[in-house]
N, C-alpha and C. Protein backbone atom coordinates (compact mmCIF):
# COMPACT_ATOMS: atom_id res chain seq x y z
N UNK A 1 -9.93 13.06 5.70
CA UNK A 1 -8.61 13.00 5.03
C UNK A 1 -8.25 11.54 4.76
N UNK A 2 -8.41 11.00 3.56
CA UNK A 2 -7.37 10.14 3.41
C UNK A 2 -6.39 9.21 4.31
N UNK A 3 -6.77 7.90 4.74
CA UNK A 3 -5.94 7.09 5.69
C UNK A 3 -6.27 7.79 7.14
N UNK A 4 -7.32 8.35 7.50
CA UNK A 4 -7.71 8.75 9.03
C UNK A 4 -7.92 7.73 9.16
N UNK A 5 -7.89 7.22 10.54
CA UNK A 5 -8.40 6.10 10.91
C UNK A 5 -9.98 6.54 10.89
N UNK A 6 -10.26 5.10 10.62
CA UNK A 6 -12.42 5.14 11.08
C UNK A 6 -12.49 4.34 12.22
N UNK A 7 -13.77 5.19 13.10
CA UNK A 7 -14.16 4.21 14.13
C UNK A 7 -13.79 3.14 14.30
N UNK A 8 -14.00 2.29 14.92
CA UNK A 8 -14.25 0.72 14.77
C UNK A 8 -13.64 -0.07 14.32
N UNK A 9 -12.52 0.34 12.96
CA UNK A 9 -11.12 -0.19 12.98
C UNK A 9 -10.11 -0.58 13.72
N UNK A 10 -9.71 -2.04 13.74
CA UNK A 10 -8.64 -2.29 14.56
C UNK A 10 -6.92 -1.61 13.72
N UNK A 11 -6.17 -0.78 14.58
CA UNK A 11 -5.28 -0.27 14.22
C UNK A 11 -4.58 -1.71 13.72
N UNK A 12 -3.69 -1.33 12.27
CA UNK A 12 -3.01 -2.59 11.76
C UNK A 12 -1.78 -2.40 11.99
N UNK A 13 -1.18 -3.59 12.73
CA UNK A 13 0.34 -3.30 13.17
C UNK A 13 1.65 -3.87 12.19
N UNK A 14 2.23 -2.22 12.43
CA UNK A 14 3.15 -1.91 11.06
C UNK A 14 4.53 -1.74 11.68
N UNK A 15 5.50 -2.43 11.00
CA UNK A 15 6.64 -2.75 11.61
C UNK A 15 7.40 -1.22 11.28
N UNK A 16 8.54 -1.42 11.47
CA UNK A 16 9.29 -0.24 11.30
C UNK A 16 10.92 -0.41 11.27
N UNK A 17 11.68 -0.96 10.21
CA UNK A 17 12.81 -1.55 10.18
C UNK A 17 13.84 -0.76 10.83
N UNK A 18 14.18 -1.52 11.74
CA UNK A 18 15.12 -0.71 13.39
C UNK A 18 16.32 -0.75 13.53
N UNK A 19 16.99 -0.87 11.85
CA UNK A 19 18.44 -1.39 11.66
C UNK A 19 19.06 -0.11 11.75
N UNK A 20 18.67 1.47 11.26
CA UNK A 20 19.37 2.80 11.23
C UNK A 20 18.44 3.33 10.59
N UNK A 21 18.54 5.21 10.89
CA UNK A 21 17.86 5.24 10.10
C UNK A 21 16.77 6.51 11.39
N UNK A 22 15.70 6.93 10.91
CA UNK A 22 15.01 7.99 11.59
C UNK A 22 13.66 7.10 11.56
N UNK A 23 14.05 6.11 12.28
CA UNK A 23 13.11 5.30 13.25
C UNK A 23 11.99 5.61 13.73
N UNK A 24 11.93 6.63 14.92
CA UNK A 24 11.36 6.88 15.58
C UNK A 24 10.43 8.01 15.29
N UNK A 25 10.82 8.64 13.93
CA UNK A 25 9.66 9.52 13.06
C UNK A 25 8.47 8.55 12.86
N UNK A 26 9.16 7.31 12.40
CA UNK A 26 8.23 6.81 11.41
C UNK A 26 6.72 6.30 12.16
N UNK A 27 7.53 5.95 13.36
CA UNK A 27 6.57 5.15 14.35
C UNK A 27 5.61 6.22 14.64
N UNK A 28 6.09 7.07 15.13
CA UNK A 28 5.58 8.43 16.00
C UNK A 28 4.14 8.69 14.67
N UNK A 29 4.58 8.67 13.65
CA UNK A 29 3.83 9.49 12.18
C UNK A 29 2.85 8.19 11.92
N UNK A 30 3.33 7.15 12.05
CA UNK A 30 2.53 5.61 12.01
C UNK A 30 1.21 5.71 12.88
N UNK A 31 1.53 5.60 14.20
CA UNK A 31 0.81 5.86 15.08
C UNK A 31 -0.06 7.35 15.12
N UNK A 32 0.36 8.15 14.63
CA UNK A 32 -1.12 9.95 14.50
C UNK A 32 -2.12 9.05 13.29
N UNK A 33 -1.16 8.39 12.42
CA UNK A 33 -1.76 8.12 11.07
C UNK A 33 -3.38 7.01 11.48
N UNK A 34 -3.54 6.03 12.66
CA UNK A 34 -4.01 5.33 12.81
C UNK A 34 -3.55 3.94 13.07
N UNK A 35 -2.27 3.61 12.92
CA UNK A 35 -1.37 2.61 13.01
C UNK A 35 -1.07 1.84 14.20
N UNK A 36 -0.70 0.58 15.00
CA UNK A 36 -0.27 0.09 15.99
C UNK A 36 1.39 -0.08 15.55
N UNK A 37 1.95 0.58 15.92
CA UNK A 37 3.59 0.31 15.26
C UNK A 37 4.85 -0.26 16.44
N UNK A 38 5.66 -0.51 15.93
CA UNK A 38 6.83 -1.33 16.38
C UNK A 38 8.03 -1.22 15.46
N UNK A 39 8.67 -1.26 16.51
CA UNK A 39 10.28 -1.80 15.97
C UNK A 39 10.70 -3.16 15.12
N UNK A 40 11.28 -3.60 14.50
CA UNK A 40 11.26 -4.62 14.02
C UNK A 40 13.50 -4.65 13.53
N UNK A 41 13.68 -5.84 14.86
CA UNK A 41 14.91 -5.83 14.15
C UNK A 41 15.35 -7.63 13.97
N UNK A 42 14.50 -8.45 14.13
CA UNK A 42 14.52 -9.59 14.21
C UNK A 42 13.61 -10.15 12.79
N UNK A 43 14.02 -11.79 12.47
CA UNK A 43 12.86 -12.18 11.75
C UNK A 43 11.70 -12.31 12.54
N UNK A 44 11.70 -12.92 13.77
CA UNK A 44 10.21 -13.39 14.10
C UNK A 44 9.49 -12.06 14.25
N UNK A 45 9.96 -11.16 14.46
CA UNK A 45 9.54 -9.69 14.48
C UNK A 45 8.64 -9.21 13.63
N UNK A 46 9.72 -9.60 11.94
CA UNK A 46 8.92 -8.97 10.99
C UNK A 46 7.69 -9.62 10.61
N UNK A 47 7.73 -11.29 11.31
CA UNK A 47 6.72 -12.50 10.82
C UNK A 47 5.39 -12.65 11.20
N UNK A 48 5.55 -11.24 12.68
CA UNK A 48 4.59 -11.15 13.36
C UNK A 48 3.57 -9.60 13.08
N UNK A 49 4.01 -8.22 11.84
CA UNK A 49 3.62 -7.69 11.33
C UNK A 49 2.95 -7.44 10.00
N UNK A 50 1.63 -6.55 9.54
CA UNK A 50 1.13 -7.02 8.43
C UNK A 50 1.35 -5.48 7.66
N UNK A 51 2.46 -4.66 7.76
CA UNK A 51 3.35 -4.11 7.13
C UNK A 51 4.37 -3.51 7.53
N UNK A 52 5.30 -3.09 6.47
CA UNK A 52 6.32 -2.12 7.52
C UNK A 52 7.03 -0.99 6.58
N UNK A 53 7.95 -0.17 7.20
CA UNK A 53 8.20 0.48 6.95
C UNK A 53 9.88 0.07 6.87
N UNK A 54 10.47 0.99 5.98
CA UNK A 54 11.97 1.37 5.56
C UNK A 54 12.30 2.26 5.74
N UNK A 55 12.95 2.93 6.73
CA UNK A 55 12.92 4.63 6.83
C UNK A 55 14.05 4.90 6.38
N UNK A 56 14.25 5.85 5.72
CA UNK A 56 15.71 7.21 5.64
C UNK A 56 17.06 6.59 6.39
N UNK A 57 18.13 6.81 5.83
CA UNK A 57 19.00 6.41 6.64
C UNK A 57 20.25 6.60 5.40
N UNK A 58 21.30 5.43 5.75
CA UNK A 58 22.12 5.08 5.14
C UNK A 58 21.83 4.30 3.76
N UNK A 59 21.48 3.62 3.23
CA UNK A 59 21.00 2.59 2.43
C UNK A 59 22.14 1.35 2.46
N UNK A 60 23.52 1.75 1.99
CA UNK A 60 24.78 0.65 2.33
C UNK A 60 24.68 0.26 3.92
N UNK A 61 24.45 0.73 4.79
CA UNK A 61 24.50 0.81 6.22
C UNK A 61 23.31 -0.44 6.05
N UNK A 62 22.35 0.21 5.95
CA UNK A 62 21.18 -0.33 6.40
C UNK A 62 20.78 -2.03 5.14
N UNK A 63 21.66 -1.99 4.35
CA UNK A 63 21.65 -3.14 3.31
C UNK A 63 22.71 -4.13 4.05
N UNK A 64 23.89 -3.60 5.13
CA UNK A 64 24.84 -4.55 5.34
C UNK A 64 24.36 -5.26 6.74
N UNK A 65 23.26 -4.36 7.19
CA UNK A 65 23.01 -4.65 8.80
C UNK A 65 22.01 -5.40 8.61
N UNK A 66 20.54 -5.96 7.63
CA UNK A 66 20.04 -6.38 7.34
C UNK A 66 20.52 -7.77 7.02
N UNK A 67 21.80 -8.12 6.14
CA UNK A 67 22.04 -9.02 5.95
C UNK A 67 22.70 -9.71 7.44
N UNK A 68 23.42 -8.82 8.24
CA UNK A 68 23.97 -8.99 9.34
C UNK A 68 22.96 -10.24 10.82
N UNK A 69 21.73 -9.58 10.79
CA UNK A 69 20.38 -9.66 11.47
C UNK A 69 19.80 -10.93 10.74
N UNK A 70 20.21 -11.24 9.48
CA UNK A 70 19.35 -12.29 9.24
C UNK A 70 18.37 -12.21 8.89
N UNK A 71 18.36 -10.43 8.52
CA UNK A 71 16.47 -10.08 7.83
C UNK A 71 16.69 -10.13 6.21
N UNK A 72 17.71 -10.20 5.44
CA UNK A 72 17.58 -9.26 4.26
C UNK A 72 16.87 -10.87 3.34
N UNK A 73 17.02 -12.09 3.65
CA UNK A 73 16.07 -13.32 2.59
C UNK A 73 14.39 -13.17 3.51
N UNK A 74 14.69 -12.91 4.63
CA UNK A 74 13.16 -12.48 4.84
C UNK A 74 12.04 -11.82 4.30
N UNK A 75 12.85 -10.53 4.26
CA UNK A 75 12.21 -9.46 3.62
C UNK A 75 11.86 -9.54 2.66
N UNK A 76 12.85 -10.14 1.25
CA UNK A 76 12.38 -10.63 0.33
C UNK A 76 11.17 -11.33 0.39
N UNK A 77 11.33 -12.14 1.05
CA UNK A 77 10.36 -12.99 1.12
C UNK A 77 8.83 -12.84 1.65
N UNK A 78 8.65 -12.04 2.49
CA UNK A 78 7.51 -11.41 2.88
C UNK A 78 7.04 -10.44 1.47
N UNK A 79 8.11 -9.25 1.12
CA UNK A 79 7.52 -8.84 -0.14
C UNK A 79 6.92 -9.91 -1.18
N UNK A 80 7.64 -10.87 -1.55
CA UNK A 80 7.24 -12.05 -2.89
C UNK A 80 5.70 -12.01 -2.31
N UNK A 81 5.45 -12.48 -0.89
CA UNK A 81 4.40 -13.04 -0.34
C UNK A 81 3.13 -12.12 -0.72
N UNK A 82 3.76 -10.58 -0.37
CA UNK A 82 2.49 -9.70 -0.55
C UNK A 82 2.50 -8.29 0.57
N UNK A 83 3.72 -8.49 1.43
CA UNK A 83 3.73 -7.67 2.52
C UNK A 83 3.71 -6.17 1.69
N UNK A 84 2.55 -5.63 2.21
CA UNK A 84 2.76 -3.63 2.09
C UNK A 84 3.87 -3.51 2.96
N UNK A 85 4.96 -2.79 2.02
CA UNK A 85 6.06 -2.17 2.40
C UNK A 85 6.12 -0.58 1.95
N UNK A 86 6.51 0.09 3.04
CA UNK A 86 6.73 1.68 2.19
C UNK A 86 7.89 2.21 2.79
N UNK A 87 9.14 2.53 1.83
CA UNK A 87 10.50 3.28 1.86
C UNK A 87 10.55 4.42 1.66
N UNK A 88 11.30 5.54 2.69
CA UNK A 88 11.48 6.68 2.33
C UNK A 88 12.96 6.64 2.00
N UNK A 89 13.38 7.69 1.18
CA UNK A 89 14.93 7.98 0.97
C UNK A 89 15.34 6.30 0.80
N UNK A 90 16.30 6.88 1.63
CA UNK A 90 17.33 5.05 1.77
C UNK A 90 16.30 3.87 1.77
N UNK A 91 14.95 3.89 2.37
CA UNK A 91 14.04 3.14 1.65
C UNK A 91 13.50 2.99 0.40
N UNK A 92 13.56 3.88 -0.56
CA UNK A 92 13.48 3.60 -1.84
C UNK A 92 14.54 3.05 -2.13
N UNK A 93 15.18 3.43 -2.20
CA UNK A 93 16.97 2.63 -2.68
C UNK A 93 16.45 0.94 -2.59
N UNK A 94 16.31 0.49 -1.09
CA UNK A 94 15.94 -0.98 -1.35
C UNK A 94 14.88 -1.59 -1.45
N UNK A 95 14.13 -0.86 -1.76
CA UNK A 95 13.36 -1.39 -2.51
C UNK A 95 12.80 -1.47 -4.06
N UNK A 96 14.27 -0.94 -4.47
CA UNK A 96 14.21 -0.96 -6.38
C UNK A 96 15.22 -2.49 -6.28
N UNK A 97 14.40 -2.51 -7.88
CA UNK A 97 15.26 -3.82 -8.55
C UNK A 97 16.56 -3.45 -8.76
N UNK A 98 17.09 -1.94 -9.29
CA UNK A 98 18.12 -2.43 -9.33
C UNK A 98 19.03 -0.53 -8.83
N UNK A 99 20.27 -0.80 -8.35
CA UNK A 99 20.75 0.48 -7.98
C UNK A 99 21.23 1.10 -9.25
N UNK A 100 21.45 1.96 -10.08
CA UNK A 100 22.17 2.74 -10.51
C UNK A 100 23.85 2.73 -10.73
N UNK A 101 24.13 2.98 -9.34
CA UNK A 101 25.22 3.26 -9.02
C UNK A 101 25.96 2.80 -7.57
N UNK A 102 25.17 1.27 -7.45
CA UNK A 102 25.43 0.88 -6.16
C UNK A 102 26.95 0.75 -5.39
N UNK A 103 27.11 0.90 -4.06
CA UNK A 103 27.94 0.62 -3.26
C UNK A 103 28.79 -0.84 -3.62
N UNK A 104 30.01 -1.37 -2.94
CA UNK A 104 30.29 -2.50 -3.32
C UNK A 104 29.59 -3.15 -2.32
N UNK A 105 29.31 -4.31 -2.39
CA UNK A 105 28.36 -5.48 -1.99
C UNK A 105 26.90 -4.92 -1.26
N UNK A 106 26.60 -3.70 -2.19
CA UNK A 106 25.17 -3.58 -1.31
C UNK A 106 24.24 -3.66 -1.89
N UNK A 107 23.45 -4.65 -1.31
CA UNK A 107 21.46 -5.15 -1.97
C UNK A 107 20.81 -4.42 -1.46
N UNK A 108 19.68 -4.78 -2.52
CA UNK A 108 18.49 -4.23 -1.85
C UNK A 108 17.33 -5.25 -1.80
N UNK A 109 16.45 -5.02 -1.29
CA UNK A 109 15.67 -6.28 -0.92
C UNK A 109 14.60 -6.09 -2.27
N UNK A 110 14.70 -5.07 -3.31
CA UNK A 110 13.91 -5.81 -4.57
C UNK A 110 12.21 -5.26 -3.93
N UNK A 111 11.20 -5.71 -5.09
CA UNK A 111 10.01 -5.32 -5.49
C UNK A 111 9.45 -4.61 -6.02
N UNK A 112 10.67 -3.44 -6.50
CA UNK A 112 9.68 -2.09 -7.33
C UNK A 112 10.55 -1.90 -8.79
N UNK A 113 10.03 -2.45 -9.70
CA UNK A 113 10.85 -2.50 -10.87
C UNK A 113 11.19 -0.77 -11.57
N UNK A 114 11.95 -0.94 -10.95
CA UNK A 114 12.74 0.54 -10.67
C UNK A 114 13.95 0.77 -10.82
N UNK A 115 14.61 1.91 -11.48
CA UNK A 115 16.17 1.86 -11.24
C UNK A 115 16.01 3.41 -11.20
N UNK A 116 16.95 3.24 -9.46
CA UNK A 116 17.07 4.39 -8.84
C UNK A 116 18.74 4.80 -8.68
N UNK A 117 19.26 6.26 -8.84
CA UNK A 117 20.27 6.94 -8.52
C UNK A 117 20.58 7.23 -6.80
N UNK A 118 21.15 6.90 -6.16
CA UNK A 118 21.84 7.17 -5.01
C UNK A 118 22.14 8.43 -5.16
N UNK A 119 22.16 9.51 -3.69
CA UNK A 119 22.68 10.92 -3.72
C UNK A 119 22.48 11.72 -4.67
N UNK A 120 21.00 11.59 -5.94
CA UNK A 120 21.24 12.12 -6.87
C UNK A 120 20.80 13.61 -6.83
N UNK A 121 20.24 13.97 -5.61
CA UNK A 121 19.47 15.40 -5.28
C UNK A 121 20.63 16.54 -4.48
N UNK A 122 22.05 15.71 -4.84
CA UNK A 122 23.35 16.28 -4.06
C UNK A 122 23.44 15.56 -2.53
N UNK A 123 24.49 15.85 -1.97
CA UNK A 123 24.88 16.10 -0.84
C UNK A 123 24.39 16.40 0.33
N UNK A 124 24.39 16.17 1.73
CA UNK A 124 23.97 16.38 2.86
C UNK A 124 23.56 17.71 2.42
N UNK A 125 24.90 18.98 2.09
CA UNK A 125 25.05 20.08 2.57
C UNK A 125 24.42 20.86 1.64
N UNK A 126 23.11 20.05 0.22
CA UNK A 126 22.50 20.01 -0.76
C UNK A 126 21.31 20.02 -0.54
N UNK A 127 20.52 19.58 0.72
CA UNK A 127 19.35 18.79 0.94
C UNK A 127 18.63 20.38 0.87
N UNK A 128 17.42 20.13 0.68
CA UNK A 128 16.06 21.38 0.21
C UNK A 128 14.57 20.65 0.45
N UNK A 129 14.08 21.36 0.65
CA UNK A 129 12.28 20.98 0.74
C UNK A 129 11.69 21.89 -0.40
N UNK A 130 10.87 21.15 -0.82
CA UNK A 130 10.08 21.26 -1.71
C UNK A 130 8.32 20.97 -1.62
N UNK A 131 7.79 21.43 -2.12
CA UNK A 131 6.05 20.92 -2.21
C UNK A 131 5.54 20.44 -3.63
N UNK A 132 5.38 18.93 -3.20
CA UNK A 132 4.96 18.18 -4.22
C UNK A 132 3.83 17.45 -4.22
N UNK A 133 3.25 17.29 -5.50
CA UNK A 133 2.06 16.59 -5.37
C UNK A 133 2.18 15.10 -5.49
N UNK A 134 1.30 14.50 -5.24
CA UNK A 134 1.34 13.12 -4.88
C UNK A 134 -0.01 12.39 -5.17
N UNK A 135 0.20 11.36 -6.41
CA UNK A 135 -1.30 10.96 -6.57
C UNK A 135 -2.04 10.18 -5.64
N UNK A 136 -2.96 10.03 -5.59
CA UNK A 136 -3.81 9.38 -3.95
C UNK A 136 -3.70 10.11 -2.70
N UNK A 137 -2.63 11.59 -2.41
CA UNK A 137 -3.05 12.11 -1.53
C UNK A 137 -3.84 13.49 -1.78
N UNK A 138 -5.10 13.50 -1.13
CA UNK A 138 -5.85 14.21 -1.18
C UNK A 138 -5.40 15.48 -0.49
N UNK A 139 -5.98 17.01 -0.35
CA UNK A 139 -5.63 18.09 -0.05
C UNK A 139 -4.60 18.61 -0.11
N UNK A 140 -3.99 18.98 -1.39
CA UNK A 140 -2.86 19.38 -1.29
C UNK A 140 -1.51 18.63 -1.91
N UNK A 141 -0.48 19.51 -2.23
CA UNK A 141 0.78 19.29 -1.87
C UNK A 141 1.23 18.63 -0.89
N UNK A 142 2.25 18.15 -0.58
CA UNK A 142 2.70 17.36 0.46
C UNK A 142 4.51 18.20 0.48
N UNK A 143 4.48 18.45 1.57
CA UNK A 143 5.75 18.75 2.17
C UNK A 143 6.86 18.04 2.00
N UNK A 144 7.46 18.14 1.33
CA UNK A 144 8.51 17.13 0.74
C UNK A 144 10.50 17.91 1.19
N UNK A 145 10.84 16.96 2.37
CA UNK A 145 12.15 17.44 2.62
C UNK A 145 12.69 16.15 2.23
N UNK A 146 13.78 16.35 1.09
CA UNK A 146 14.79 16.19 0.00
C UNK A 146 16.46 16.21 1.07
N UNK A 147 16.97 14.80 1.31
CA UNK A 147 18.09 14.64 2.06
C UNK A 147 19.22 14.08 1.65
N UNK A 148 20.38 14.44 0.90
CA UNK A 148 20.58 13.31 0.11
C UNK A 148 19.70 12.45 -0.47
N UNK A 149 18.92 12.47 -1.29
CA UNK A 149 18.05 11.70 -1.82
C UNK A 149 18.15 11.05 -3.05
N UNK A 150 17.58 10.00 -3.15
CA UNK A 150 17.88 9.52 -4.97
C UNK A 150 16.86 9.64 -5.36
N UNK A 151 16.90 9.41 -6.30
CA UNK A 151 15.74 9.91 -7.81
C UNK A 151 15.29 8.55 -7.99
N UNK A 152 14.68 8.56 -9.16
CA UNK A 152 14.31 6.95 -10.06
C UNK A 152 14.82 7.20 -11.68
N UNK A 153 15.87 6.59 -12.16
CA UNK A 153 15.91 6.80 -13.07
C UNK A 153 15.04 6.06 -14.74
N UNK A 154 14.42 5.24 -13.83
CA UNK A 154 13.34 4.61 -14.32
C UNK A 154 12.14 3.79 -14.09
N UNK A 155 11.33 3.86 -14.55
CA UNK A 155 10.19 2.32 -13.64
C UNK A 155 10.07 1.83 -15.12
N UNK A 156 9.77 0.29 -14.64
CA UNK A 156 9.29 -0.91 -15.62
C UNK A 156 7.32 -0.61 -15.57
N UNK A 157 6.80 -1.68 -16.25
CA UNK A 157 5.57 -1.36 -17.21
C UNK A 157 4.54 -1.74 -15.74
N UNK A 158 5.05 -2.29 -14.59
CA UNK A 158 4.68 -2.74 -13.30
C UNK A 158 4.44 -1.53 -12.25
N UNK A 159 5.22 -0.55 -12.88
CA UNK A 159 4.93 0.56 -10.95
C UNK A 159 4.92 1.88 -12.13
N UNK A 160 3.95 2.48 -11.22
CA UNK A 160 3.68 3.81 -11.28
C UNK A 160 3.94 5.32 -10.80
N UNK A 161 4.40 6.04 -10.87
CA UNK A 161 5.17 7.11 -10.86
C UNK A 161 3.96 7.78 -10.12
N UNK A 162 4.10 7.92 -9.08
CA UNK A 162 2.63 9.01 -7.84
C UNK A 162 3.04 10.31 -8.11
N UNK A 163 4.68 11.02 -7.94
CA UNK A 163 5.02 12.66 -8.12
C UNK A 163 6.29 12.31 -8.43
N UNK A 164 6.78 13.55 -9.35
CA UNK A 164 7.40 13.80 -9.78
C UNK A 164 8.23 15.49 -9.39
N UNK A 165 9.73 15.26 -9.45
CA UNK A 165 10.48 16.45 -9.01
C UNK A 165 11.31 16.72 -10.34
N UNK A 166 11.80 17.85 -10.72
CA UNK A 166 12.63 18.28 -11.59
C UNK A 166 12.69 17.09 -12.97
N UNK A 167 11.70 16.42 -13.23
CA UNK A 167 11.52 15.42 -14.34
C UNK A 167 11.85 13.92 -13.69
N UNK A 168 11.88 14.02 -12.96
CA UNK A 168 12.32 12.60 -12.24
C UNK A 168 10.93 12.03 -11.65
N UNK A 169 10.74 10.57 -11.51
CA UNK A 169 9.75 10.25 -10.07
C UNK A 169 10.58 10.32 -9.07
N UNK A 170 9.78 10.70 -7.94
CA UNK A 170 10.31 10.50 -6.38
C UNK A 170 9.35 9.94 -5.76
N UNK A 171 8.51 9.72 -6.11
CA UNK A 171 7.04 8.45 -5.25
C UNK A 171 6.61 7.64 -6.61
N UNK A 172 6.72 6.22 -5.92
CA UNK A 172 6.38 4.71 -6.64
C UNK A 172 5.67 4.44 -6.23
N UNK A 173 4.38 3.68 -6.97
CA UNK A 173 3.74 2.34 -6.32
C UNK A 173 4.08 1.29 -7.14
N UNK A 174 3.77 -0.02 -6.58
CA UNK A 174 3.83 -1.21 -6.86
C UNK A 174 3.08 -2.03 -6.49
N UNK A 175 1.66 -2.53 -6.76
CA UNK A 175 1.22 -3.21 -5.98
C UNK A 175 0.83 -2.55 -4.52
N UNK A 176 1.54 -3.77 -3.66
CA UNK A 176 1.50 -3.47 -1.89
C UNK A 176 2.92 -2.66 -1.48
N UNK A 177 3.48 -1.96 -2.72
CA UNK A 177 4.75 -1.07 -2.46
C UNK A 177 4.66 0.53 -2.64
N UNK A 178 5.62 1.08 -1.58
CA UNK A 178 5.08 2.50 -1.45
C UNK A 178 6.50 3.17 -1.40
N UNK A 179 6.92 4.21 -2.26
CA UNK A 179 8.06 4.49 -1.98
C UNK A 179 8.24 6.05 -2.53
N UNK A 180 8.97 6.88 -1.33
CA UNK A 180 9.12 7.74 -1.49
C UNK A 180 10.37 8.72 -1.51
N UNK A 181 10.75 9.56 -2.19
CA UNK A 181 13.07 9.75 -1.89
C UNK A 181 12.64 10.93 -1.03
N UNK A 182 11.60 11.45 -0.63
CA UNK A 182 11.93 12.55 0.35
C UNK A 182 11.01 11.52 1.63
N UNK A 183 11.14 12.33 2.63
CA UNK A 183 10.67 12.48 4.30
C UNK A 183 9.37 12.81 5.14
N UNK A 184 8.53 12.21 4.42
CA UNK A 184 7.23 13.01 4.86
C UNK A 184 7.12 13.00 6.40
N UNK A 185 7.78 11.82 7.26
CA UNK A 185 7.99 11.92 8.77
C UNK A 185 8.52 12.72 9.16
N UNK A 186 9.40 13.29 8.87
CA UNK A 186 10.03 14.32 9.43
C UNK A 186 9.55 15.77 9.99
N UNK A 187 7.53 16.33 8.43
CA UNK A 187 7.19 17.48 8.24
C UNK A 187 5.83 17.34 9.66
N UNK A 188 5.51 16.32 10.12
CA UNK A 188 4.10 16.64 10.76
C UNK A 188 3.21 15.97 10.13
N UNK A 189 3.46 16.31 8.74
CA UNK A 189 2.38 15.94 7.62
C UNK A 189 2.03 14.16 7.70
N UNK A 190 1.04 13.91 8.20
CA UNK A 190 0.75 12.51 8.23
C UNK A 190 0.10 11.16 6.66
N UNK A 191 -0.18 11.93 5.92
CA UNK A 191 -0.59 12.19 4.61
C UNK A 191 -0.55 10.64 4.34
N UNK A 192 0.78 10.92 3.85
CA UNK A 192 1.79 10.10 3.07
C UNK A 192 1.50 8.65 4.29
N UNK A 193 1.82 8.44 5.19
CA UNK A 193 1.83 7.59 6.29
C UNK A 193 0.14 7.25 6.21
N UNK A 194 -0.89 8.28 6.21
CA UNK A 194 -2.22 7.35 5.96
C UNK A 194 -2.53 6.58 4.67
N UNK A 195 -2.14 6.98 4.03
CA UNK A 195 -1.62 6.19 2.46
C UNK A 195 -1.45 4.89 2.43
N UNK A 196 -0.15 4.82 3.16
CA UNK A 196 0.13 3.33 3.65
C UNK A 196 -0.93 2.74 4.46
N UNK A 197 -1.09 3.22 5.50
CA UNK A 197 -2.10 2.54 6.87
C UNK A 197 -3.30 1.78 5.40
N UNK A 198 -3.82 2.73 5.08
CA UNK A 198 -4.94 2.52 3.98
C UNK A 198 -4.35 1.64 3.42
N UNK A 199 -3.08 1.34 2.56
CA UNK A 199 -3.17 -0.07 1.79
C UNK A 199 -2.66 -0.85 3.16
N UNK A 200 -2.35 -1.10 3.43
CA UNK A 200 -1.97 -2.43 4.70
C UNK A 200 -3.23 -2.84 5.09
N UNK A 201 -4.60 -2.13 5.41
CA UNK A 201 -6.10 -2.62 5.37
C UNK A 201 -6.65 -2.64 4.49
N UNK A 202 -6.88 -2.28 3.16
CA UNK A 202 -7.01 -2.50 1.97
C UNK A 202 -6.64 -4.33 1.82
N UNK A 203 -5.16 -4.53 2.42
CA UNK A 203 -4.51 -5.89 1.88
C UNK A 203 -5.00 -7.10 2.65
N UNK A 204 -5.71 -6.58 3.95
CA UNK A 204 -6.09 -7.18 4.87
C UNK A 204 -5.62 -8.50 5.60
N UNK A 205 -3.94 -7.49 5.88
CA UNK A 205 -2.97 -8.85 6.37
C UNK A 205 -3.47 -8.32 7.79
């Protein structure tokens, strides 16, 4: 399968942004995937990982606590550099160029020339799973739970559209960027998470 770990590989250690958010999926799904993972709520934290993750959450929350921490010119800055990053939900949000329909004073840390809708899949009391396909993952559909989620209401001539829901993308690439508006941590399904592992050694930070 796709992103198993192989023998003899040293697991590559992948941060996991620890500002809010369903944290502890990601790690848990990091680690089945082949991964050495961690928390990351500091800069020297993130300076000392060779990718990370953005999990689900708030996106305004998690855009104001970032700046709060002293991570959000980091982050940038590790992306400019080359860091594999992959966002679910509220991780896609920051990692598009630009919001839609953003909050007042909330960033995003940029890299996926993208313009994404906030809440555009409805409401908490809205959220649905779905099975979607996903280019680069092998066997199958992928289990896709839809949480409040945003859409993309567009990509630039730079990132590529992996699956698509109701005419929309909901998985980006970019380069060393991975982004998805549903939850693949949440299903078991490790898939999506060897995906990443695979480009973070692919990038050979």
């Amino acid at each position: 399968m796709a992103g198993d770990p192989v023998a003899g590989d040293t697991a590559p250690e992948i941060g996991v942004l620890a500002l809010q958010g369903d944290v502890r999926e990601h790690l848990s799904a990091l680690r089945a995937a082949g991964a050495s993972p961690r928390p990351v709520r500091r800069p020297e934290e993130l300076a000392a990982v060779s990718g990370l993750v953005i999990p689900g959450g708030e996106s305004t929350t998690i855009s104001k606590l970032a700046v709060a921490f002293g991570l959000l010119e980091p982050l940038r800055a590790r992306v400019a550099e080359g860091l594999p990053v992959y966002g679910s939900c509220a991780g896609m949000i920051m990692l598009a160029d630009k919001i839609l329909d953003p909050r007042s004073g909330q960033e995003t840390v940029g890299g996926i020339d993208m313009i994404v809708r906030r809440n555009a899949f409805g409401r908490q009391n809205e959220s649905f799973e779905a099975a979607v396909e996903v280019a680069g993952v092998a066997g199958g559909p992928v289990h896709g739970v839809f949480i409040r989620a945003p859409w993309v209401e567009s990509i630039g001539a730079g990132a590529d559209s992996l699956a698509e829901f109701q005419g929309h993308p909901v998985a980006v690439r970019q380069g060393n960027l991975l982004a998805t508006a549903f939850h693949p941590e949440l299903t078991g399904d490790h898939r999506v998470h060897g995906l990443f592992v695979a480009m973070v050694r692919a990038a050979g930070r």
